[in-house]
C-alpha atoms as a PDB file:
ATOM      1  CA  UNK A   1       1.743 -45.976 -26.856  1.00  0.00           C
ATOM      2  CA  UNK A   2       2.951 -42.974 -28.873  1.00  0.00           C
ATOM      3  CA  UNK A   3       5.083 -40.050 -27.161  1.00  0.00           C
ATOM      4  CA  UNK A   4       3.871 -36.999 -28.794  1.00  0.00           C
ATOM      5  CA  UNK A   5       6.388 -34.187 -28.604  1.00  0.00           C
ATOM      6  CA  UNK A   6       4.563 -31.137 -27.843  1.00  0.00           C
ATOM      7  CA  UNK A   7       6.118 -27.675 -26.799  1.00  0.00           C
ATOM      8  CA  UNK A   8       5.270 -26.951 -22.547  1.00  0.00           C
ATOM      9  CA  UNK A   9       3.194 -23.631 -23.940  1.00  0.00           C
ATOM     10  CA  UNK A  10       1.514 -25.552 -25.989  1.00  0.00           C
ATOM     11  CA  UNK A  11       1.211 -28.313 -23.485  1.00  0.00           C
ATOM     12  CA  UNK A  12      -0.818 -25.495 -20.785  1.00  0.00           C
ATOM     13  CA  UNK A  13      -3.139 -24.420 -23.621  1.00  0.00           C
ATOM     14  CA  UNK A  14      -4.291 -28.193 -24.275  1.00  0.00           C
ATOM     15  CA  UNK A  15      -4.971 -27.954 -20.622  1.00  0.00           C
ATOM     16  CA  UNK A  16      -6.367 -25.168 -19.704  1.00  0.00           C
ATOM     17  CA  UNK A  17      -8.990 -25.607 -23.024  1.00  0.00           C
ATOM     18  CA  UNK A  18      -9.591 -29.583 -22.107  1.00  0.00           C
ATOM     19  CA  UNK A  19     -10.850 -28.204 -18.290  1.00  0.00           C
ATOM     20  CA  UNK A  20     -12.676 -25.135 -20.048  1.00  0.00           C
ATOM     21  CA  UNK A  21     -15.177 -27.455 -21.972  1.00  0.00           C
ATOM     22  CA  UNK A  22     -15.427 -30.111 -19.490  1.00  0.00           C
ATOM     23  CA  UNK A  23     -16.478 -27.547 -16.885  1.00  0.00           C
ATOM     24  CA  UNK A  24     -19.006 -26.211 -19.872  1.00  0.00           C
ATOM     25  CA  UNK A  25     -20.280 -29.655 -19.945  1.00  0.00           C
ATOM     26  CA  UNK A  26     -20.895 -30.318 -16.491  1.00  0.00           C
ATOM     27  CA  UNK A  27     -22.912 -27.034 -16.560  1.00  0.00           C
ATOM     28  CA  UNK A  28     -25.083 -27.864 -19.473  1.00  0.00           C
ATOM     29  CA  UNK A  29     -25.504 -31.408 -18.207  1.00  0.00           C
ATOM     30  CA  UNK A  30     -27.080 -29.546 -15.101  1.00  0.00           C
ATOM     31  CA  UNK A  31     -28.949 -27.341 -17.222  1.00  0.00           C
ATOM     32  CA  UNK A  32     -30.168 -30.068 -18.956  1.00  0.00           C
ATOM     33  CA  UNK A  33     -31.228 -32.307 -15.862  1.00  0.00           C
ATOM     34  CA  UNK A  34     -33.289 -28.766 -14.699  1.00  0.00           C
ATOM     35  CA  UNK A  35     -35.202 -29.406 -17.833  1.00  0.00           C
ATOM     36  CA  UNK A  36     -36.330 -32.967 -17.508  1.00  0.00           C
ATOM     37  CA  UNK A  37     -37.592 -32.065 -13.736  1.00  0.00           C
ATOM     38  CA  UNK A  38     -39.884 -28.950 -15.473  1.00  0.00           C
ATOM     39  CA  UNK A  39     -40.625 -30.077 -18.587  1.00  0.00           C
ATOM     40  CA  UNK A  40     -44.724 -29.729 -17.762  1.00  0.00           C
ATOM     41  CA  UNK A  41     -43.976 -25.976 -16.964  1.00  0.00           C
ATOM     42  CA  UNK A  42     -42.003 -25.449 -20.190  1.00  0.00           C
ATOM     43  CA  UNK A  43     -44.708 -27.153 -22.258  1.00  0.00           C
ATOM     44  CA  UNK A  44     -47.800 -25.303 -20.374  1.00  0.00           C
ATOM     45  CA  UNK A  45     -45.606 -22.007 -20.598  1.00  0.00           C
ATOM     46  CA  UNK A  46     -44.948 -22.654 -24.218  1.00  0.00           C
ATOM     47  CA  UNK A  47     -48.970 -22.883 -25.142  1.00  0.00           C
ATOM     48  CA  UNK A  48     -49.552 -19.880 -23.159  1.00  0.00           C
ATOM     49  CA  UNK A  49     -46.907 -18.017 -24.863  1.00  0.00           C
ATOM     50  CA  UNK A  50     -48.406 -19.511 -28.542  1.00  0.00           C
ATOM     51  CA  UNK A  51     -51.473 -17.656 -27.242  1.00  0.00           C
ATOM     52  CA  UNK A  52     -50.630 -14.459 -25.785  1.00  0.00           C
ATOM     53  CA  UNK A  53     -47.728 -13.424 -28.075  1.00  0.00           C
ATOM     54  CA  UNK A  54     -48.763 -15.319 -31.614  1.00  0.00           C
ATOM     55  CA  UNK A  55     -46.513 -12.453 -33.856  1.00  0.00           C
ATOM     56  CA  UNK A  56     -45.199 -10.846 -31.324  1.00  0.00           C
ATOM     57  CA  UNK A  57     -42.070 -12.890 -30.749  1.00  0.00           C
ATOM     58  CA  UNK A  58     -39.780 -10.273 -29.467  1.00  0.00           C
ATOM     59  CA  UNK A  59     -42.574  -9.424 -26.905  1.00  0.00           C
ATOM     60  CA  UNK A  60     -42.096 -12.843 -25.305  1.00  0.00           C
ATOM     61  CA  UNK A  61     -38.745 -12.424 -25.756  1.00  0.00           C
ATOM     62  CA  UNK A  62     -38.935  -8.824 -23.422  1.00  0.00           C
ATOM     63  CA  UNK A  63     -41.415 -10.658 -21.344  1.00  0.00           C
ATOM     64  CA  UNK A  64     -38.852 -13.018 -20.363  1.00  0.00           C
ATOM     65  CA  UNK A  65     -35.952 -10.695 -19.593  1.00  0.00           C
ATOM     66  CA  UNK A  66     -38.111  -8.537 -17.355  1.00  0.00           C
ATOM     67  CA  UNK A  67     -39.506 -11.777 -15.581  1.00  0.00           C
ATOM     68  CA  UNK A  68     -38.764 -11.249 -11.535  1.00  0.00           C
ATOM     69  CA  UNK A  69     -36.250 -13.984  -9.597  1.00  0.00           C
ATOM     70  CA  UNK A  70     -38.545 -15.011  -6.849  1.00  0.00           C
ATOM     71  CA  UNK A  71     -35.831 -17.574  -5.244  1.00  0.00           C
ATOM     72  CA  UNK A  72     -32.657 -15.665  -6.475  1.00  0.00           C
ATOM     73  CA  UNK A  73     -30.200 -15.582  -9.673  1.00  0.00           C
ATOM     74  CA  UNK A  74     -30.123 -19.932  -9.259  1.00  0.00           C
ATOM     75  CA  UNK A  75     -33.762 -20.038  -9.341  1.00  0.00           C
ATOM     76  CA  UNK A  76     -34.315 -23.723 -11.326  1.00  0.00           C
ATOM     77  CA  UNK A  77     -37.655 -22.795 -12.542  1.00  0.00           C
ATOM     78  CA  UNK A  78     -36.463 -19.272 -14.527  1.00  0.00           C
ATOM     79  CA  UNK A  79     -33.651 -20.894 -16.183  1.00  0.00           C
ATOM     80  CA  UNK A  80     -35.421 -23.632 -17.404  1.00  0.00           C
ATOM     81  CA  UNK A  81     -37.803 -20.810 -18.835  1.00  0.00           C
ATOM     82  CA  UNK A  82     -35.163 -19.594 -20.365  1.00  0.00           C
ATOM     83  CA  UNK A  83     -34.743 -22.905 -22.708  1.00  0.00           C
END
C-alpha cells in the first residue's frame, strides 16, 4: 500500500466529515425505505393535490407545513408526504 503523510488536524477533519455523510446516508437510506412502504399514499396524495391546488403551488406547499402530527415528530406517513 501507499503511506500517505497527512498532518493529525487534518487527519480529525477527514474523520469527523467521513462519519458526517455516512450518518447522512444512513438517514436518507431510511427516508428512502419510508417511501417504498407509502408509495400508494404519495401517488393518491399527489392526484389529489393535482386537483385541489392546480396553480396554486405554494398553497400545497402551506398546506403541508400546517399539516397536524397525529403519531408525533417521527410520524412515517408525514415525512414521506413531505417527499
Amino acid at each position: 500500500g501507499c503511506l500517505l503523510v497527512i498532518p493529525y488536524n487534518a487527519r480529525n477533519v477527514i474523520v469527523i466529515s467521513l462519519l458526517f455523510f455516512n450518518n447522512l446516508n444512513i438517514l436518507i437510506a431510511f427516508c428512502e425505505i419510508i417511501l417504498g412502504w407509502h408509495i400508494k399514499l404519495i401517488q393518491k396524495d399527489y392526484k389529489e393535490n393535482m386537483e385541489n391546488y392546480k396553480d396554486r403551488r405554494c398553497d400545497c406547499g402551506l398546506a403541508y407545513v400546517f399539516l397536524p402530527l397525529r403519531n408525533g415528530p417521527f410520524d412515517s406517513r408525514a415525512w414521506s408526504r413531505m417527499w
